[in-house]
N, C-alpha and C. Protein backbone atom coordinates (compact mmCIF):
# COMPACT_ATOMS: atom_id res chain seq x y z
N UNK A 1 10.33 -14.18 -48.05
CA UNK A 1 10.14 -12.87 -48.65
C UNK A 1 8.71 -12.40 -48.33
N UNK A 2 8.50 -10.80 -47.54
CA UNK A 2 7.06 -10.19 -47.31
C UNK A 2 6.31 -10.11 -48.74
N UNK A 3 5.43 -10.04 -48.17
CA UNK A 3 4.62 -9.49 -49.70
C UNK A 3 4.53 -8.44 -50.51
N UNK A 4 5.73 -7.65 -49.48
CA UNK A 4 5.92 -6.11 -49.65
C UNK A 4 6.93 -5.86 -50.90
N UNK A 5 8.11 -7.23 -49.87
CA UNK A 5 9.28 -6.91 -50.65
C UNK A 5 9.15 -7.72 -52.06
N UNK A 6 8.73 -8.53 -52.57
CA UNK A 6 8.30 -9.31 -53.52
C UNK A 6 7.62 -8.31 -54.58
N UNK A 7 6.70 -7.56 -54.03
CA UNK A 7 6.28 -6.41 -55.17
C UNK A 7 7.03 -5.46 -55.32
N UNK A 8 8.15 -5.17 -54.37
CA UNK A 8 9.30 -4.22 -54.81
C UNK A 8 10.34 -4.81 -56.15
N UNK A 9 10.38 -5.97 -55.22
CA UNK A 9 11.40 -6.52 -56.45
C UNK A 9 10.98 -6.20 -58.13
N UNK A 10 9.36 -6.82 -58.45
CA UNK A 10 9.06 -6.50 -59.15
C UNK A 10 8.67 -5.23 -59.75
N UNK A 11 8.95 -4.48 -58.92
CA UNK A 11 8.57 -3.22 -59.25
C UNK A 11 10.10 -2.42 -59.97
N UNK A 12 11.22 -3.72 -59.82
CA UNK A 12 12.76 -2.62 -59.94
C UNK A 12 12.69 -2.63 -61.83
N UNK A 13 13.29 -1.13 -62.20
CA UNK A 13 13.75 -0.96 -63.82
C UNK A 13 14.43 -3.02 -64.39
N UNK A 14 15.16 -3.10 -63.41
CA UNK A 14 16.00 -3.98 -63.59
C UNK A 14 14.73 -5.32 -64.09
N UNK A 15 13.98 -5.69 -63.13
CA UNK A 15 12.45 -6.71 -63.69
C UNK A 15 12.12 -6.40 -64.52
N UNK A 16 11.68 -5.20 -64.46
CA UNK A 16 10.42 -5.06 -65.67
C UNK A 16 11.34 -4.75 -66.84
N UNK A 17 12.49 -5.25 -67.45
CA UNK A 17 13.23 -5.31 -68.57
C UNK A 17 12.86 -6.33 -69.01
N UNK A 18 13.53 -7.20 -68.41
CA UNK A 18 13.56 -9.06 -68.57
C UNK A 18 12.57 -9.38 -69.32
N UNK A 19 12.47 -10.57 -69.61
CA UNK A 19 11.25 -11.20 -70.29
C UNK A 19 10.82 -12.54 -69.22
N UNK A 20 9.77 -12.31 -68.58
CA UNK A 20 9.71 -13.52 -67.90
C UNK A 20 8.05 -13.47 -68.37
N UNK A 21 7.92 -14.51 -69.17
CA UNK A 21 6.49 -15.05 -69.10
C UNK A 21 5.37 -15.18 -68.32
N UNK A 22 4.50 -14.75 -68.46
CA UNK A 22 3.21 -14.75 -67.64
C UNK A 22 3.44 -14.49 -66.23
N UNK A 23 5.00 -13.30 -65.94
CA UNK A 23 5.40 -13.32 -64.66
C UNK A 23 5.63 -11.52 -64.75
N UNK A 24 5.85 -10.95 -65.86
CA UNK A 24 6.43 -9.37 -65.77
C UNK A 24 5.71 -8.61 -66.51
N UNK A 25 4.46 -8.99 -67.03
CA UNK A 25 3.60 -7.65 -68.04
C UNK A 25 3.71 -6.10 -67.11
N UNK A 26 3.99 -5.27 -67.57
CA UNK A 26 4.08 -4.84 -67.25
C UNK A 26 2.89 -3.18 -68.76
N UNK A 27 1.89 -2.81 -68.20
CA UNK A 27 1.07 -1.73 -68.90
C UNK A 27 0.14 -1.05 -67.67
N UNK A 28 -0.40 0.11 -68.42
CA UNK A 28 -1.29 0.40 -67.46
C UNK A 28 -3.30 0.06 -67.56
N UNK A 29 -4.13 0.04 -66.89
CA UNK A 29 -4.92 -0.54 -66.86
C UNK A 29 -5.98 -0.55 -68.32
N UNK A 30 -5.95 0.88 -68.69
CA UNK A 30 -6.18 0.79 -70.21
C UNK A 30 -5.42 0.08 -71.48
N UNK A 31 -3.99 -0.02 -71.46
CA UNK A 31 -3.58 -0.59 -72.09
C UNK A 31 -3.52 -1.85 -72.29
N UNK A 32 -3.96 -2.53 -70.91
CA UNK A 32 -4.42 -4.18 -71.01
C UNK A 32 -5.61 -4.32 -71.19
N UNK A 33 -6.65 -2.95 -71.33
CA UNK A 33 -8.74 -3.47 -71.49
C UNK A 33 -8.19 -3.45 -73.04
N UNK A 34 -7.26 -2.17 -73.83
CA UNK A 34 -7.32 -2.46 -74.77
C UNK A 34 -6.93 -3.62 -76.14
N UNK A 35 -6.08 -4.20 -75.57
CA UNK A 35 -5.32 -5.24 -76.05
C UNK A 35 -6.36 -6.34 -75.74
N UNK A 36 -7.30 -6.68 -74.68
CA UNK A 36 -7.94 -8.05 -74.72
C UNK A 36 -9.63 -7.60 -75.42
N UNK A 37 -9.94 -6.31 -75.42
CA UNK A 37 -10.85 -5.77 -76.94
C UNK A 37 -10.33 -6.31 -78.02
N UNK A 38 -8.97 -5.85 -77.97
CA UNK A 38 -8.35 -6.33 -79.66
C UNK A 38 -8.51 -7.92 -80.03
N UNK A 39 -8.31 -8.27 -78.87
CA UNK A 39 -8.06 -9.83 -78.86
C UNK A 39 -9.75 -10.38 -79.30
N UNK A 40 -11.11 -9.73 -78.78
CA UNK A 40 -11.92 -10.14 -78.66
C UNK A 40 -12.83 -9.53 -80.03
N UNK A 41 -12.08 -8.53 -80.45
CA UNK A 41 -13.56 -7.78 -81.54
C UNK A 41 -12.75 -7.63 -82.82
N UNK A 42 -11.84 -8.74 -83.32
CA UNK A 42 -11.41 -8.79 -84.76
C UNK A 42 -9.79 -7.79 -84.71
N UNK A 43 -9.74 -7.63 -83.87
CA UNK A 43 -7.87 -6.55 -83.69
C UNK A 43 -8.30 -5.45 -83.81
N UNK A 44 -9.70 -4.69 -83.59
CA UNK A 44 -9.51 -3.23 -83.75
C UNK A 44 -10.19 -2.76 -82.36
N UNK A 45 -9.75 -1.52 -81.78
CA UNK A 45 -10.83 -0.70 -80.96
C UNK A 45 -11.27 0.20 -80.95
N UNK A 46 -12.23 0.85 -80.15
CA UNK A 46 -12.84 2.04 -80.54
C UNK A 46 -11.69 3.01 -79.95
N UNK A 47 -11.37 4.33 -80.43
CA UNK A 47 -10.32 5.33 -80.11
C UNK A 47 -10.22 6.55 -81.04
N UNK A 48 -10.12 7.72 -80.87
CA UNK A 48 -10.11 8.96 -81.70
C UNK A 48 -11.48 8.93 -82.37
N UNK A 49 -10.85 8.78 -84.15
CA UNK A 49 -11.92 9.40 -84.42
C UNK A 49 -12.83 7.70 -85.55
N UNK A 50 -12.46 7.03 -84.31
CA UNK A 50 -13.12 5.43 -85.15
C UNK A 50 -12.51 4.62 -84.45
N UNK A 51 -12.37 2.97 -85.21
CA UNK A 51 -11.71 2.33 -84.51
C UNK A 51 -10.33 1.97 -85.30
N UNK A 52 -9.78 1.81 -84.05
CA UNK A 52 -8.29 1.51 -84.87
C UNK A 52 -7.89 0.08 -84.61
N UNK A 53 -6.56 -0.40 -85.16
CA UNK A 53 -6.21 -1.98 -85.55
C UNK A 53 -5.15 -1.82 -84.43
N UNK A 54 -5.22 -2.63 -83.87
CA UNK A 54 -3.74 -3.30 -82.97
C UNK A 54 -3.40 -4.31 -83.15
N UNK A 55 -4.20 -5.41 -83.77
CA UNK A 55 -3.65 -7.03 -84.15
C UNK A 55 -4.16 -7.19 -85.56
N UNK A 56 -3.49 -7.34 -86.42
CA UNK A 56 -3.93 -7.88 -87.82
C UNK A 56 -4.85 -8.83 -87.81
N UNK A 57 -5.19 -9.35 -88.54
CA UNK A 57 -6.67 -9.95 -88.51
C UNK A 57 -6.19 -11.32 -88.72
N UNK A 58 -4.98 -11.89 -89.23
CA UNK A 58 -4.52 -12.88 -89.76
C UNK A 58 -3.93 -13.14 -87.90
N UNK A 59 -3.72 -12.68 -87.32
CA UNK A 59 -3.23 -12.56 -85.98
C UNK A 59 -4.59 -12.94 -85.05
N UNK A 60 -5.51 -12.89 -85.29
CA UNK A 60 -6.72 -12.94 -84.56
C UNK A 60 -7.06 -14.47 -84.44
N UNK A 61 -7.59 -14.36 -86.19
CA UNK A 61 -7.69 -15.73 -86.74
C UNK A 61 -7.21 -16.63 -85.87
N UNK A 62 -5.82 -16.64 -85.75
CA UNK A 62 -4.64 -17.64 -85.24
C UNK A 62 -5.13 -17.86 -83.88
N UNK A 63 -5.01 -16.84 -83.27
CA UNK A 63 -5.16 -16.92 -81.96
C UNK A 63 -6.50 -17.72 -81.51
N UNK A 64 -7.57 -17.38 -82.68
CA UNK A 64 -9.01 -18.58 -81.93
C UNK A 64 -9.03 -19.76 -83.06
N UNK A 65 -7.96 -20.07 -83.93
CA UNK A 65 -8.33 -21.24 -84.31
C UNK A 65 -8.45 -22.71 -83.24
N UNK A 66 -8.99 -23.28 -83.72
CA UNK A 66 -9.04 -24.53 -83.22
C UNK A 66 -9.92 -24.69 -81.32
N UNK A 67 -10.54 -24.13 -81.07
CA UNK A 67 -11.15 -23.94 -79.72
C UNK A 67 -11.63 -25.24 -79.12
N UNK A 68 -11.16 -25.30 -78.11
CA UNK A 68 -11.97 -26.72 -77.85
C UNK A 68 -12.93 -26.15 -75.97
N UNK A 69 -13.84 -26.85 -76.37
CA UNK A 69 -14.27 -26.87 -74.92
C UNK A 69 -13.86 -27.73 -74.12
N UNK A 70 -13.75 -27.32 -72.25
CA UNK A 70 -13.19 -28.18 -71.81
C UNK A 70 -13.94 -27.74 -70.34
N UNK A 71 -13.74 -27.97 -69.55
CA UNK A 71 -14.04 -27.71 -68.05
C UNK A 71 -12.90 -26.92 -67.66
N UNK A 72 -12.61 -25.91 -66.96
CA UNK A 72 -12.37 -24.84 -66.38
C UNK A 72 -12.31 -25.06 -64.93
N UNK A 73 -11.12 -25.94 -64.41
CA UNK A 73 -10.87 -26.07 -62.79
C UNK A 73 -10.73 -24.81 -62.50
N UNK A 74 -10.46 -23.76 -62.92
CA UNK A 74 -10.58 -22.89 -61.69
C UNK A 74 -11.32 -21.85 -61.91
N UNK A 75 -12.43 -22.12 -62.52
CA UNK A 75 -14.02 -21.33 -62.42
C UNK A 75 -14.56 -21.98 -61.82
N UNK A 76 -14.24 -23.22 -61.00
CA UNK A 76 -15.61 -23.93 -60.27
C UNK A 76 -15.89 -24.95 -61.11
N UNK A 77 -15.55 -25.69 -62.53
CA UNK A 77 -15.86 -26.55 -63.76
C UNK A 77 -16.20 -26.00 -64.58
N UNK A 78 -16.55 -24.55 -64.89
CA UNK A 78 -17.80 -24.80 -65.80
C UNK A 78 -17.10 -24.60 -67.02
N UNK A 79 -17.77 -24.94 -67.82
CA UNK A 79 -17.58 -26.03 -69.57
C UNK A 79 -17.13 -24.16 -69.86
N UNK A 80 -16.26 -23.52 -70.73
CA UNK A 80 -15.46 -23.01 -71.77
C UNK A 80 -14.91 -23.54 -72.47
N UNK A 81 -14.67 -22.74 -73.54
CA UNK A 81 -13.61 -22.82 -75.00
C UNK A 81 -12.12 -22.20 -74.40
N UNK A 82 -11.42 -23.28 -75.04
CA UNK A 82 -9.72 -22.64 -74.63
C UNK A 82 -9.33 -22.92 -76.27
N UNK A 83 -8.21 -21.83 -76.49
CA UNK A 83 -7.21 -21.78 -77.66
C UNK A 83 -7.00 -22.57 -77.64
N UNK A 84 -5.88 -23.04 -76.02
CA UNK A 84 -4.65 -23.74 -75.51
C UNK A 84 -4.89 -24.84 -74.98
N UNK A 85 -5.23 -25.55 -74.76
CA UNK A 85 -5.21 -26.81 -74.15
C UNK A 85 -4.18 -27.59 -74.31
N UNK A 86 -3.81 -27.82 -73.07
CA UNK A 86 -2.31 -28.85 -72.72
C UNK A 86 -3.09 -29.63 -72.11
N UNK A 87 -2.82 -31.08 -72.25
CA UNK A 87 -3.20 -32.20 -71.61
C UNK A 87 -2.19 -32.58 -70.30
């Protein structure tokens, strides 16, 4: 498969339905700065006339409990905090 046709595929109504994990997000470029703001500054962002909530705060929490540092193979090593760590 070209590299052409591979981004067609993904590009059909029919893909971007599905649910395929870390394989079909599908937003536009603001809608993913805003969601990893949310992720990063307590679930709210700046917008209109203040900031508004997109992730509950109990949702935040969750998401950075437990952080561990670890080395980062594919930055080159260098030492970060992950949520996730799978051994």
């Amino acid at each position: 498969m070209t590299p052409n046709t591979f981004v067609a595929m993904f590009n059909r109504d029919s893909v971007m339905m599905g649910e395929t994990p870390s394989g079909n997000g599908v937003c536009s470029a603001r809608g993913l700065a805003a969601v990893g703001t949310a992720m990063t500054c307590g679930g709210r962002v700046a917008g209109g006339e203040g900031r508004r909530r997109l992730l509950r705060e109990e949702t935040v929490e969750e998401m950075h409990r437990g952080l561990e540092r670890a080395r980062d193979a594919g930055m080159g090593g260098t030492v970060t905090e992950f949520s996730q760590v799978r051994n």
